[in-house]
Structure formats: C-alpha cells, structure tokens
PDB file of N, CA and C in Angstrom:
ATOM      1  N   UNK A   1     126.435 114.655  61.102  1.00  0.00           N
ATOM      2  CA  UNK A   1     125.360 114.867  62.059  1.00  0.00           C
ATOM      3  C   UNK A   1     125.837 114.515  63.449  1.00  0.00           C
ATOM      4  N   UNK A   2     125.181 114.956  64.489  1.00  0.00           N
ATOM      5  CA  UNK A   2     125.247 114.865  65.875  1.00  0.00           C
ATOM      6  C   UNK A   2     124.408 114.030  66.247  1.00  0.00           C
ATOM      7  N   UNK A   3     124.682 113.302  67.564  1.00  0.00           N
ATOM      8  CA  UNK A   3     123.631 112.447  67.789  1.00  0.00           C
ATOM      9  C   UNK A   3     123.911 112.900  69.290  1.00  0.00           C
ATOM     10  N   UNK A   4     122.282 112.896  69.993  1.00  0.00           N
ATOM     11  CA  UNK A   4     121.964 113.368  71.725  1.00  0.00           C
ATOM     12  C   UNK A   4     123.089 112.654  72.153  1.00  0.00           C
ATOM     13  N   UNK A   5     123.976 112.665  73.029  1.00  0.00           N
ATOM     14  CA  UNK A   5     124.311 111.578  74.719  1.00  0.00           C
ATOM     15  C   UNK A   5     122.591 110.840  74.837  1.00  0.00           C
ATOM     16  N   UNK A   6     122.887 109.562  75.226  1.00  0.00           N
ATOM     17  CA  UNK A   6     122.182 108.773  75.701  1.00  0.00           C
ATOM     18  C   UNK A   6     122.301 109.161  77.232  1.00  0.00           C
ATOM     19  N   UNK A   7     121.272 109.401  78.093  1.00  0.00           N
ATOM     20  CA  UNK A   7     121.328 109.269  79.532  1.00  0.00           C
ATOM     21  C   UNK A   7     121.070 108.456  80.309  1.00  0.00           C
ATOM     22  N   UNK A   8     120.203 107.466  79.614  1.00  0.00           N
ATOM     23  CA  UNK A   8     120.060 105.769  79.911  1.00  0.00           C
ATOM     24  C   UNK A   8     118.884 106.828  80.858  1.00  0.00           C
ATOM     25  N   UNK A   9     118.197 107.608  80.730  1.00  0.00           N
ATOM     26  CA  UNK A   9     116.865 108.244  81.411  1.00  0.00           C
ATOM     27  C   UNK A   9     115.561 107.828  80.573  1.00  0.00           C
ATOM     28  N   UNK A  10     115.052 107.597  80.682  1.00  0.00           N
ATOM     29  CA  UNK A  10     113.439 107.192  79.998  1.00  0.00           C
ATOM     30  C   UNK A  10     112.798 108.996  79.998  1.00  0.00           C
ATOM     31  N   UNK A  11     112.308 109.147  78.968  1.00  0.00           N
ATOM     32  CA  UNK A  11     111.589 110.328  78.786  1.00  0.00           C
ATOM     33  C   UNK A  11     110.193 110.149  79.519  1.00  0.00           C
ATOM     34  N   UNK A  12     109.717 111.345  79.951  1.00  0.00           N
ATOM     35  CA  UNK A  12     108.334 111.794  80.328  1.00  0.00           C
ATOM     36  C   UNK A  12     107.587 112.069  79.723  1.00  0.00           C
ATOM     37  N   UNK A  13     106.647 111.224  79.268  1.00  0.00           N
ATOM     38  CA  UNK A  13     105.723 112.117  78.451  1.00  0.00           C
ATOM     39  C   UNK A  13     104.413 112.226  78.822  1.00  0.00           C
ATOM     40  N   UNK A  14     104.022 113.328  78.534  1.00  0.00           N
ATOM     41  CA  UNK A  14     102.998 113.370  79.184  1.00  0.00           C
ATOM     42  C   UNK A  14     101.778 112.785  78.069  1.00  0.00           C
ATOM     43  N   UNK A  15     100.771 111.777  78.870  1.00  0.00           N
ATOM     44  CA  UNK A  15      99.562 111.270  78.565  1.00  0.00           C
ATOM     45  C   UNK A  15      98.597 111.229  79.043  1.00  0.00           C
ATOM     46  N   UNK A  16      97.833 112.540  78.747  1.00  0.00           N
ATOM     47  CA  UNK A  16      97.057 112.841  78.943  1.00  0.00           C
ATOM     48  C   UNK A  16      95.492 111.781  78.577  1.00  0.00           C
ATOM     49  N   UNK A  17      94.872 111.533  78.132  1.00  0.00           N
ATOM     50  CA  UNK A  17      94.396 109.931  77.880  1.00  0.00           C
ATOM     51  C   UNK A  17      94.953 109.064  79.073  1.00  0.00           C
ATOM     52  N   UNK A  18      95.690 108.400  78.851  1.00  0.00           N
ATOM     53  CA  UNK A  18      95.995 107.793  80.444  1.00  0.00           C
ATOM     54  C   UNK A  18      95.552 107.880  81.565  1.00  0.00           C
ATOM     55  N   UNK A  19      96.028 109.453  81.882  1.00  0.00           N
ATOM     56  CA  UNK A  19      95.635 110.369  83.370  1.00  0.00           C
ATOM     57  C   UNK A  19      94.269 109.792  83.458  1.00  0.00           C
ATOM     58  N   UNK A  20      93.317 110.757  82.410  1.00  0.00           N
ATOM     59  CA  UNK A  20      92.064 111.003  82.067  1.00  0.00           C
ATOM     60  C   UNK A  20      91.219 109.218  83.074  1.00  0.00           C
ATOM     61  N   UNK A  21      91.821 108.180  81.958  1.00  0.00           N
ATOM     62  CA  UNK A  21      91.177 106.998  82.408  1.00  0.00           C
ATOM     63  C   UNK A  21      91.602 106.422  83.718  1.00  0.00           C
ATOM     64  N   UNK A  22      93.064 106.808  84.344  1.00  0.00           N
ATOM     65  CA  UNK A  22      93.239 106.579  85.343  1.00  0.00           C
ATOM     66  C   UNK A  22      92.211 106.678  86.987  1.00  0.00           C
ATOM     67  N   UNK A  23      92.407 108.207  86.135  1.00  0.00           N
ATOM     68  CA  UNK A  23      91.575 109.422  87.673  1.00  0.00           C
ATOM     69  C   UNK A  23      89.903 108.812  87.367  1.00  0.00           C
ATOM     70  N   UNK A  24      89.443 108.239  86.285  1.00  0.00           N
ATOM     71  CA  UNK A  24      88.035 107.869  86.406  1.00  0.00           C
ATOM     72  C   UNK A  24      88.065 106.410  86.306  1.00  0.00           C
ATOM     73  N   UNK A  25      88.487 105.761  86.793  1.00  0.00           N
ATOM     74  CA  UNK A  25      88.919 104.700  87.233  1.00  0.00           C
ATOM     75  C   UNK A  25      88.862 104.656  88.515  1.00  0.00           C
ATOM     76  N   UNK A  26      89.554 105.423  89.036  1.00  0.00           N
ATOM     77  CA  UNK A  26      89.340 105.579  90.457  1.00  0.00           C
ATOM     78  C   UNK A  26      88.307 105.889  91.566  1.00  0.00           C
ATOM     79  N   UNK A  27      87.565 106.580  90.838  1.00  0.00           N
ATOM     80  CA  UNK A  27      86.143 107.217  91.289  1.00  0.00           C
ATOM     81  C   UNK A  27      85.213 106.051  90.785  1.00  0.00           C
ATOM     82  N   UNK A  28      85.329 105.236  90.170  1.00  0.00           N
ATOM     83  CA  UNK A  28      84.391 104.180  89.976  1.00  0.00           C
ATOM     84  C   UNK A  28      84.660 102.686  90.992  1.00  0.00           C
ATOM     85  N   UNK A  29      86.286 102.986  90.609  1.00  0.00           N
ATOM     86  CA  UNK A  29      86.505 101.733  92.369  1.00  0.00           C
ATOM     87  C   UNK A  29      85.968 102.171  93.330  1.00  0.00           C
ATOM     88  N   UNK A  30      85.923 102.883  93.715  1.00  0.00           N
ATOM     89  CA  UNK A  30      85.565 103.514  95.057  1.00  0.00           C
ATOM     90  C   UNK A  30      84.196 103.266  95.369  1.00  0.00           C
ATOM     91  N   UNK A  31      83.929 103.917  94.124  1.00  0.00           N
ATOM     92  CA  UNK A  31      82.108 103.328  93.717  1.00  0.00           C
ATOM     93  C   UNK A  31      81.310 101.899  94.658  1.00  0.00           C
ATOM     94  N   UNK A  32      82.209 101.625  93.499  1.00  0.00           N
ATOM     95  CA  UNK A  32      81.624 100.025  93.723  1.00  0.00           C
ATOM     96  C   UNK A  32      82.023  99.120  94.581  1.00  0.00           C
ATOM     97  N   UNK A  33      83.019  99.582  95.326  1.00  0.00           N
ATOM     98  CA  UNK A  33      83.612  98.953  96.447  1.00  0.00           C
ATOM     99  C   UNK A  33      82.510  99.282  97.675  1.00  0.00           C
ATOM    100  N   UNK A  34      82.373 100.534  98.059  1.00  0.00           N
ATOM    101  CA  UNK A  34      81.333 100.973  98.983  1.00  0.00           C
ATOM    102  C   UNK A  34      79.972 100.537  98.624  1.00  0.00           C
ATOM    103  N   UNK A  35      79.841 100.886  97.587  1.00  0.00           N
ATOM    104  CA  UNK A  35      78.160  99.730  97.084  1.00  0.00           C
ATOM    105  C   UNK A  35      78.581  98.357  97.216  1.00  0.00           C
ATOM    106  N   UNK A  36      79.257  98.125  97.425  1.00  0.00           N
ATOM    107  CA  UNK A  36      79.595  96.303  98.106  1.00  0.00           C
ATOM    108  C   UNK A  36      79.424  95.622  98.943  1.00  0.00           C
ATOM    109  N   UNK A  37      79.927  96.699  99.885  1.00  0.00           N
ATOM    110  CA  UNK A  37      80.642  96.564 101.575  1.00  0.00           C
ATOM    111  C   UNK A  37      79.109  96.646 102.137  1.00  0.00           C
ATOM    112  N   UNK A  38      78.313  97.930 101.345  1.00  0.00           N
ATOM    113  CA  UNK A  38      77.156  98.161 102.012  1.00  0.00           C
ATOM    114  C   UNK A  38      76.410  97.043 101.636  1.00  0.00           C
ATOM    115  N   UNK A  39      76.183  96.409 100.390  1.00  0.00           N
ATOM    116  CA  UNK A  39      75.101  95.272  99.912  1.00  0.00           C
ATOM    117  C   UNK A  39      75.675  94.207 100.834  1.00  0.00           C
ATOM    118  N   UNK A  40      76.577  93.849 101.166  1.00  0.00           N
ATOM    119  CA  UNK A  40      77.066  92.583 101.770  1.00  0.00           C
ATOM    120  C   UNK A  40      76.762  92.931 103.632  1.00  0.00           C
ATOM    121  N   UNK A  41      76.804  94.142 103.226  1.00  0.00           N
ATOM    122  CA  UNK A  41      76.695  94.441 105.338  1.00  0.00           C
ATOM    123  C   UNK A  41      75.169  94.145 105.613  1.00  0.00           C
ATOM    124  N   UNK A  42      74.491  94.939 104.623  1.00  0.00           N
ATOM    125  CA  UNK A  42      72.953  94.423 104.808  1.00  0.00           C
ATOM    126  C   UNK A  42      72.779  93.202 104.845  1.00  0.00           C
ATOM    127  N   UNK A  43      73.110  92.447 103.948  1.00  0.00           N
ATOM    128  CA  UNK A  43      73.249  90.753 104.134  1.00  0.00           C
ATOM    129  C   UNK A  43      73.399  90.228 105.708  1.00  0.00           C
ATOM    130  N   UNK A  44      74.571  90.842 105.739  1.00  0.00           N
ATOM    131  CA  UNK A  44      75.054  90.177 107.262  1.00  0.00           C
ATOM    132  C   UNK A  44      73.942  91.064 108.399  1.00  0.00           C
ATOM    133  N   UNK A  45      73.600  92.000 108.110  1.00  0.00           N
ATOM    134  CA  UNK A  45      72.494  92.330 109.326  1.00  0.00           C
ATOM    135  C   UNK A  45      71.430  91.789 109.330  1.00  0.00           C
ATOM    136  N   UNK A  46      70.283  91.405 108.037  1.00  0.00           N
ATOM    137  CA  UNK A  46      69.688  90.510 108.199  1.00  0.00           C
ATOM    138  C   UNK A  46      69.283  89.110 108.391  1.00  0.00           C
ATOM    139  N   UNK A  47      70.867  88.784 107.873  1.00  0.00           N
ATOM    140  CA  UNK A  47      71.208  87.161 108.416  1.00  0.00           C
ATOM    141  C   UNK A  47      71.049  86.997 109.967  1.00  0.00           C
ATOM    142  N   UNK A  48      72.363  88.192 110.728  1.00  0.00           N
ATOM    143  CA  UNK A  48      71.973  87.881 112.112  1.00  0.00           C
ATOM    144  C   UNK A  48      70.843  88.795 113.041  1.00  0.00           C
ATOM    145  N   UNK A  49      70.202  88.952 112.377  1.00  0.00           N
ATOM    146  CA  UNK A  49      69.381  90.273 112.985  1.00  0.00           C
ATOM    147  C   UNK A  49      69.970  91.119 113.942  1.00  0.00           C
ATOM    148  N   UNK A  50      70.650  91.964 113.224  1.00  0.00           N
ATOM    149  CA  UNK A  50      70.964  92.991 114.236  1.00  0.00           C
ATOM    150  C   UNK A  50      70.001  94.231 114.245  1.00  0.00           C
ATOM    151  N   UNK A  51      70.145  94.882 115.939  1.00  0.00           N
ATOM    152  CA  UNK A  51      68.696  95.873 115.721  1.00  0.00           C
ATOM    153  C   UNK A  51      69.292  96.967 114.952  1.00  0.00           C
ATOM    154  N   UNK A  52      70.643  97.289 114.979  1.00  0.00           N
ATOM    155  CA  UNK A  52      71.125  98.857 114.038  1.00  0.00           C
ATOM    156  C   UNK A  52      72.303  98.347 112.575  1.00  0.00           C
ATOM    157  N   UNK A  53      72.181  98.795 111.710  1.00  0.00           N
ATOM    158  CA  UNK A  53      73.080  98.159 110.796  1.00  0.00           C
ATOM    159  C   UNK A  53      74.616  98.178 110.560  1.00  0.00           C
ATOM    160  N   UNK A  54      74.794  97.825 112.221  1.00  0.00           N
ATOM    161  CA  UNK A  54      76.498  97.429 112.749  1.00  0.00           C
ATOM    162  C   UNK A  54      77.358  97.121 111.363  1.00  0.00           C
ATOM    163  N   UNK A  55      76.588  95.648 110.790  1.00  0.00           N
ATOM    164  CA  UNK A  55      78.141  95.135 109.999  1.00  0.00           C
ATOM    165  C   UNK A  55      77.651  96.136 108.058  1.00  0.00           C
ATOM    166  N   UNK A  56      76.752  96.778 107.928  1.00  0.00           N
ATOM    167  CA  UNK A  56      76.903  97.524 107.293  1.00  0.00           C
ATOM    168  C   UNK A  56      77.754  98.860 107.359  1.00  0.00           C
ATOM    169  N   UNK A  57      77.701  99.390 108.098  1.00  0.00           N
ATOM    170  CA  UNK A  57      77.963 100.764 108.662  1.00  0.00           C
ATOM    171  C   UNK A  57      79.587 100.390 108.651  1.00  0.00           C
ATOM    172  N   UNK A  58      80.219  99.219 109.521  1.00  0.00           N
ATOM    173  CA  UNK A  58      81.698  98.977 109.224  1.00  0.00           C
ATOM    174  C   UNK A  58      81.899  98.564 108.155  1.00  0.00           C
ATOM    175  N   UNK A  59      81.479  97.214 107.247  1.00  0.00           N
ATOM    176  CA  UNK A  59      82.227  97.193 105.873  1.00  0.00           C
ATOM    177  C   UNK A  59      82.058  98.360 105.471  1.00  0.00           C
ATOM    178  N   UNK A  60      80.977  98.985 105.220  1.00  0.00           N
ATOM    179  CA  UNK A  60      81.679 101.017 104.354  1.00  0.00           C
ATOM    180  C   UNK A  60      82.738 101.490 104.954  1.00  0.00           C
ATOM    181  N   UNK A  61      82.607 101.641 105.978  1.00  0.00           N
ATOM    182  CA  UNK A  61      83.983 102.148 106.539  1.00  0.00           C
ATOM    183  C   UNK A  61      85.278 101.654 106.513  1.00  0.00           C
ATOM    184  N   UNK A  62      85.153  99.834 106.427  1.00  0.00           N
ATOM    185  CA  UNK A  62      86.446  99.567 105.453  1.00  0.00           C
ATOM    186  C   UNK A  62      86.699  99.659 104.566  1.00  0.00           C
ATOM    187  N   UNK A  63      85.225  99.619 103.805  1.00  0.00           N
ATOM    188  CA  UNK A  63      85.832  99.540 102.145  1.00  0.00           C
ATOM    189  C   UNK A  63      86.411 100.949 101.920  1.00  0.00           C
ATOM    190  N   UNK A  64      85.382 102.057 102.302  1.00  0.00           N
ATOM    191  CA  UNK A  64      86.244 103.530 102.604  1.00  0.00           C
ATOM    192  C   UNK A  64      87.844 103.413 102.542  1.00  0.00           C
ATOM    193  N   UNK A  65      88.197 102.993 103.831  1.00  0.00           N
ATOM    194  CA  UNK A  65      89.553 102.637 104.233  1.00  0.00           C
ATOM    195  C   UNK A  65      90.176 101.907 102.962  1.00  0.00           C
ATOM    196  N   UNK A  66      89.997 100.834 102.976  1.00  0.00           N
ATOM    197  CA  UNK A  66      90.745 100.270 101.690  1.00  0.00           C
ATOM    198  C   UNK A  66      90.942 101.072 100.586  1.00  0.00           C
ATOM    199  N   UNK A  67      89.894 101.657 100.249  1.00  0.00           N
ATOM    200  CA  UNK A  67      89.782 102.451  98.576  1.00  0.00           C
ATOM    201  C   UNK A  67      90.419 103.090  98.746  1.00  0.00           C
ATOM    202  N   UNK A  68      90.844 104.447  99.474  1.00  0.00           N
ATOM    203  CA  UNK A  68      91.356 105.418 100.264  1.00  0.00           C
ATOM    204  C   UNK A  68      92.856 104.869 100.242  1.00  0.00           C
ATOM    205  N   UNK A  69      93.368 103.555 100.666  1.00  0.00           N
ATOM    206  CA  UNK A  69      94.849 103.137 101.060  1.00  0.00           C
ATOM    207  C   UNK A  69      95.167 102.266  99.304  1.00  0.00           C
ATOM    208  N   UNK A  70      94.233 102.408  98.605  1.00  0.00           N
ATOM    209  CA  UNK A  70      94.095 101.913  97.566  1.00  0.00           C
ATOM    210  C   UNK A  70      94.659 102.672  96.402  1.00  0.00           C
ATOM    211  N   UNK A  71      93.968 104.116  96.697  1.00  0.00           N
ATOM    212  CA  UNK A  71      94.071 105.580  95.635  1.00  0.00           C
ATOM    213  C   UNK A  71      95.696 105.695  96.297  1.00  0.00           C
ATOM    214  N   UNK A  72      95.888 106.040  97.229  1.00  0.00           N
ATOM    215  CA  UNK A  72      97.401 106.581  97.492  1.00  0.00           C
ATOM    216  C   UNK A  72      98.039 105.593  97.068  1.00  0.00           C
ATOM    217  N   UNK A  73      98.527 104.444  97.074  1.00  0.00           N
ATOM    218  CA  UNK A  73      99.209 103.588  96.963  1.00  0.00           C
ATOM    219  C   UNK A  73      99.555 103.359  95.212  1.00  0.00           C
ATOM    220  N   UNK A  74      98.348 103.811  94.461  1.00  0.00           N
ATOM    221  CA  UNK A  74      98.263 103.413  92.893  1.00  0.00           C
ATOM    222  C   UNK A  74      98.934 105.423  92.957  1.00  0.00           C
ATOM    223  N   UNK A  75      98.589 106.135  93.364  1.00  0.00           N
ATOM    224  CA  UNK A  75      99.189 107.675  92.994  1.00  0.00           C
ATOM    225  C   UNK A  75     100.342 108.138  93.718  1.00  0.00           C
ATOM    226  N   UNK A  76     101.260 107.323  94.279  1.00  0.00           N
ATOM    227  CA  UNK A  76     102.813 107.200  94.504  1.00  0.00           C
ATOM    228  C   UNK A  76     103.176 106.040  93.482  1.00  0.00           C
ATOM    229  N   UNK A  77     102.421 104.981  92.793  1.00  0.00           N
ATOM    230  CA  UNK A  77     102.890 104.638  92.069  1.00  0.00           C
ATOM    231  C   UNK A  77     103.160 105.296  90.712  1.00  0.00           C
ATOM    232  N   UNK A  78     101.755 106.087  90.528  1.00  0.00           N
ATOM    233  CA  UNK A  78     102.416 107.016  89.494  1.00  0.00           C
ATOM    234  C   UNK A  78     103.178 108.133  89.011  1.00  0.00           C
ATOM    235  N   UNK A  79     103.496 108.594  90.579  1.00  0.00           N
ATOM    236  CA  UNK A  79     104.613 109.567  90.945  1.00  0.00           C
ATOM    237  C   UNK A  79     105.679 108.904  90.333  1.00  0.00           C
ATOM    238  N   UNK A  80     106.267 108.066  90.535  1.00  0.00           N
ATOM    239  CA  UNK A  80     107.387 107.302  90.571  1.00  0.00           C
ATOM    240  C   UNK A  80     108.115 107.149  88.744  1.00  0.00           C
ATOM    241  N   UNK A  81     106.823 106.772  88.091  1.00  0.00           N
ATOM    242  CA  UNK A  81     106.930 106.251  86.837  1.00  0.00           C
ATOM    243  C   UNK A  81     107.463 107.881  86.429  1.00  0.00           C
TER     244      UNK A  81
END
C-alpha cells in the first residue's frame, strides 16, 4: 500500500453547523449589546436629566461601533483558520 506525503497542512473542512451557530451568534451579540448601551443610556439620562437622550443615543452608537469592530475582527479570524 501507499501512504499520502504528509504536508504538515491541516485539512479544511467544511462545518457547516459551526458556520450556522457562529453567524447567529453574531446577530444576537449585536442584539444585546445595543439593547444595553440603550438601557444603560436611559439610566444615565435620567440620572442627570438631560433634556434630549445624549448619553443614550451615543452608547448605541458605540455599542454599534464595538459590535461592528467586534464581527470583523471574529470573521478575519475565521478567514485565517
């Protein structure tokens, strides 16, 4: 019998399951990160009374930001693998 060359390469396989829980994984961080930013911004607007909902309106927009620098960062990681 013959046996392959070893290429010292790790095979690809595809896992589909994985993907699946990955990619909805992601859409649920996102989720709940922005339902966060916003529950905690309301906090902080009625703590200091602000007249427009300043520190709401920015935590979404960071948490946005974060989730966003969050997804790319985890989907070049899985480029890679």
């Amino acid at each position: 019998m013959t046996k392959k060359a070893d290429n010292n390469k790790p095979e690809k396989k595809n896992k589909p399951l994985k993907n699946w829980a990955f990619f909805t994984g992601l859409g649920l961080q996102i989720g709940v990160t922005v339902y966060l930013m916003a529950f905690f911004g309301e906090k902080l607007d009625l703590k200091f009374e602000t007249s427009k909902p300043y520190f709401a309106f920015g935590l979404v927009i960071f948490g946005l930001v974060a989730s966003i620098y969050s997804v790319v960062k985890q989907l070049n990681k899985m480029n890679d693998e």
